[in-house]
C-alpha atoms as a PDB file:
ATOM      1  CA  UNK A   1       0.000   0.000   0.000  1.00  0.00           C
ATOM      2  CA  UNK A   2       1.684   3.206  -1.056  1.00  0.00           C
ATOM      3  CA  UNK A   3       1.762   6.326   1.024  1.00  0.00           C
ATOM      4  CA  UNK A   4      -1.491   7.865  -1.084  1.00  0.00           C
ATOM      5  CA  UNK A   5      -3.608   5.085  -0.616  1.00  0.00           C
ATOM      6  CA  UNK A   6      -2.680   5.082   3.337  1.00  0.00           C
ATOM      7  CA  UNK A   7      -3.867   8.800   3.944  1.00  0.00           C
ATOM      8  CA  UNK A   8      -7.141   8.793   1.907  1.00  0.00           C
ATOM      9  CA  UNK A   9      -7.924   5.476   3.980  1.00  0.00           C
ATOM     10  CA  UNK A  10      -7.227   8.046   7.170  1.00  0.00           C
ATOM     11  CA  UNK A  11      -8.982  10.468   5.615  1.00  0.00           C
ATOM     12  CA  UNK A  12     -11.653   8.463   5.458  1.00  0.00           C
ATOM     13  CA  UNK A  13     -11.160   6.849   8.299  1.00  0.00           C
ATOM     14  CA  UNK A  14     -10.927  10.200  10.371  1.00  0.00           C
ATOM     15  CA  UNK A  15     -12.578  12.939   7.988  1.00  0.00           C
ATOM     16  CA  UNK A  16     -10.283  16.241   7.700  1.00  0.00           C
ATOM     17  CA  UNK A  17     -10.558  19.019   9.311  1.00  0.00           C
ATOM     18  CA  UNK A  18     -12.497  20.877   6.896  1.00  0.00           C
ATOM     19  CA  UNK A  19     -15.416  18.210   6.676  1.00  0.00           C
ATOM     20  CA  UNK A  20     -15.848  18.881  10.316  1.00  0.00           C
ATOM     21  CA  UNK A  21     -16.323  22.502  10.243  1.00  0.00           C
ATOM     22  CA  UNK A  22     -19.001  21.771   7.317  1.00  0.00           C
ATOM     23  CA  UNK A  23     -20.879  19.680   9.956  1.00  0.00           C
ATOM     24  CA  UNK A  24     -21.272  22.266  12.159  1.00  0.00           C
ATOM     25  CA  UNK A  25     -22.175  24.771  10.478  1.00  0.00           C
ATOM     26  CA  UNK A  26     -26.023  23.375   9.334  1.00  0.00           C
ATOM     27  CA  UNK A  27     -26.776  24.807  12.699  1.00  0.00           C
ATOM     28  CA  UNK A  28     -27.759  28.485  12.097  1.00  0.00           C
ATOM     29  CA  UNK A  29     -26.094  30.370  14.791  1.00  0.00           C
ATOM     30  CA  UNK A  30     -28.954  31.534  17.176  1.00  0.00           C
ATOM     31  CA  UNK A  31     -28.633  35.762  18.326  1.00  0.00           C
ATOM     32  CA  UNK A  32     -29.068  36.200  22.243  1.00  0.00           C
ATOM     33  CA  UNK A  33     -29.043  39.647  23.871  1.00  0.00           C
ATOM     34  CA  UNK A  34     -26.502  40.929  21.832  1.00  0.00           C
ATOM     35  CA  UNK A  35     -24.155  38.014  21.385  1.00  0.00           C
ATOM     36  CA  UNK A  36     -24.479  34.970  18.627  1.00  0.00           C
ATOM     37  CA  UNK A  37     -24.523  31.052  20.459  1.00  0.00           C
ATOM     38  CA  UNK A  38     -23.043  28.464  18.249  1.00  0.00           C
ATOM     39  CA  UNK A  39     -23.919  25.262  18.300  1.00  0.00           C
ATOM     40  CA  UNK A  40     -21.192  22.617  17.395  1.00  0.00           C
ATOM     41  CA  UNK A  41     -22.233  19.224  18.678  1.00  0.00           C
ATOM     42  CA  UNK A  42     -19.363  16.651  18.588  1.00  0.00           C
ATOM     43  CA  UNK A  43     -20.053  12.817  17.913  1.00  0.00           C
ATOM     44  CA  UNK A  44     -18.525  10.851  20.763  1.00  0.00           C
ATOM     45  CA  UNK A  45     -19.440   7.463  21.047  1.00  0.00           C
ATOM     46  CA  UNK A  46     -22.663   7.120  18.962  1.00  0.00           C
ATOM     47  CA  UNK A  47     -23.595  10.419  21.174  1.00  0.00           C
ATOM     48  CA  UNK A  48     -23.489  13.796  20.519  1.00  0.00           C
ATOM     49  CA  UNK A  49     -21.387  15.761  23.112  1.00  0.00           C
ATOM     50  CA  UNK A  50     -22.812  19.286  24.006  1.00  0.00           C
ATOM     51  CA  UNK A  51     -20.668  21.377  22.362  1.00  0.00           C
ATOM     52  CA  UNK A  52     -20.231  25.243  20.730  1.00  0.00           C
ATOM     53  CA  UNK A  53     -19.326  28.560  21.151  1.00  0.00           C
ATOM     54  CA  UNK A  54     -20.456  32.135  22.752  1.00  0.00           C
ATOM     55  CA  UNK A  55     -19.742  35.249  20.382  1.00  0.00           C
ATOM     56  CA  UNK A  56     -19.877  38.469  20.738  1.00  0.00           C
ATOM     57  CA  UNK A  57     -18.969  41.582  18.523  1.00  0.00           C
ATOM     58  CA  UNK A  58     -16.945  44.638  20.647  1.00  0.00           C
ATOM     59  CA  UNK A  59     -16.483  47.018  17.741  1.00  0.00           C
ATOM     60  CA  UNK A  60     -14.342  45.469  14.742  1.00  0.00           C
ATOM     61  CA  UNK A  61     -12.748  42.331  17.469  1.00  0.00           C
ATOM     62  CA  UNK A  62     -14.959  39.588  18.130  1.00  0.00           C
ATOM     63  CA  UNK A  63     -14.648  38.132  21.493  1.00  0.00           C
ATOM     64  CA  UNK A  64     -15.474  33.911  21.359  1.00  0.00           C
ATOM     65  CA  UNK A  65     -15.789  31.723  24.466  1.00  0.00           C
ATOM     66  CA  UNK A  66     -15.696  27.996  23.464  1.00  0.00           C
ATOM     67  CA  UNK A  67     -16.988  25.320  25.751  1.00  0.00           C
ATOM     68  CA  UNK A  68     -17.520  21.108  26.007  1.00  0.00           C
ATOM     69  CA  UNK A  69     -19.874  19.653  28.451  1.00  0.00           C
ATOM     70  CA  UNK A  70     -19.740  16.234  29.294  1.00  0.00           C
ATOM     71  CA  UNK A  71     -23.408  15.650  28.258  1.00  0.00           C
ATOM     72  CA  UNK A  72     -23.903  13.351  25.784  1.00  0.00           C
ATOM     73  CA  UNK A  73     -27.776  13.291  23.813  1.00  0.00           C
ATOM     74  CA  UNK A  74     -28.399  10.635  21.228  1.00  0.00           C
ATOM     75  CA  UNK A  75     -29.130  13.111  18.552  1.00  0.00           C
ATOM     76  CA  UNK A  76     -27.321  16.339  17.215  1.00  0.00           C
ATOM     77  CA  UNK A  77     -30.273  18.775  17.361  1.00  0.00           C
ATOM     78  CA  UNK A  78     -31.179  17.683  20.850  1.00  0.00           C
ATOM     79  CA  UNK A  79     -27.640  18.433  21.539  1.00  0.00           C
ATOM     80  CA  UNK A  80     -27.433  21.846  19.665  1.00  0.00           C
ATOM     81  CA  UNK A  81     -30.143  22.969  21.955  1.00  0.00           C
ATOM     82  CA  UNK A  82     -29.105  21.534  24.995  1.00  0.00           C
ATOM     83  CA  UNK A  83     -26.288  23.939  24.199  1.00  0.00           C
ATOM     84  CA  UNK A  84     -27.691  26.981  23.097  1.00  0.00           C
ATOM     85  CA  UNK A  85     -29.722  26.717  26.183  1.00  0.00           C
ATOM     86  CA  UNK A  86     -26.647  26.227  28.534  1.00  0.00           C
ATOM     87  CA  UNK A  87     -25.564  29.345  26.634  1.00  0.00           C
ATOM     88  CA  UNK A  88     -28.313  31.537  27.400  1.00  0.00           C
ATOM     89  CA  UNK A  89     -27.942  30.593  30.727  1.00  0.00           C
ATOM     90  CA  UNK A  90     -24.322  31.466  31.037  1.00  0.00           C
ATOM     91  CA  UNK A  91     -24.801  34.400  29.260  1.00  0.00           C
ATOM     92  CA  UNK A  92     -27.595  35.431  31.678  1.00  0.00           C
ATOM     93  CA  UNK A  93     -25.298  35.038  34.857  1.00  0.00           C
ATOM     94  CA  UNK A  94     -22.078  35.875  33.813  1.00  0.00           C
ATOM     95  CA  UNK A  95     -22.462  38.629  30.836  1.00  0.00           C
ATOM     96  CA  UNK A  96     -19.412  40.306  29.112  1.00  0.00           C
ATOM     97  CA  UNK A  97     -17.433  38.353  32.025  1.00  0.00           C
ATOM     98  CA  UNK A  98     -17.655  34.991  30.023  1.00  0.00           C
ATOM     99  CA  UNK A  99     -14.630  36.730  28.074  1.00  0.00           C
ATOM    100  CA  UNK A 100     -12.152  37.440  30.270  1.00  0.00           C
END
């Protein structure tokens, strides 16, 4: 097996990095009180881990707070909003703070 046919059977195997982002991004990011909650559910184990980001624009810099919980749901939309509620929640407590 020659060194091309060993990375597209990783690629496969694995996906690249690019496919990934592509997966994510069929969730439309959802606009809270000023800042945009994106969903990016991760599969782990047959699950989908709760997983995504908190943005919010300060001028021409965008601040982003990225977080994984250790829930699991058996589907990606139940995950998505299982995070975007999470979010809204953190975003309710902690405000700009999230950032620093």
């Amino acid at each position: 097996m020659g060194p091309q046919m060993l990375g597209k059977m990783f690629k496969s195997l694995f996906g690249s990095s690019g496919e990934g982002k592509k997966a994510a991004s069929k969730i439309p990011p959802v606009d809270y009180d000023g800042y945009r909650i994106v969903a990016e559910p991760q599969p782990t184990n047959g699950q989908w881990q709760v997983s995504g980001r908190i943005e919010k624009d300060f001028g021409e810099t965008v601040k982003s707070h990225s977080f994984i919980r250790a829930d699991t749901l058996p589907d990606e939309q139940g995950a998505a909003n299982e995070m975007i509620r999470k979010a809204k929640m953190m975003i309710d407590q902690q405000g700009d703070s999230i950032f620093d």
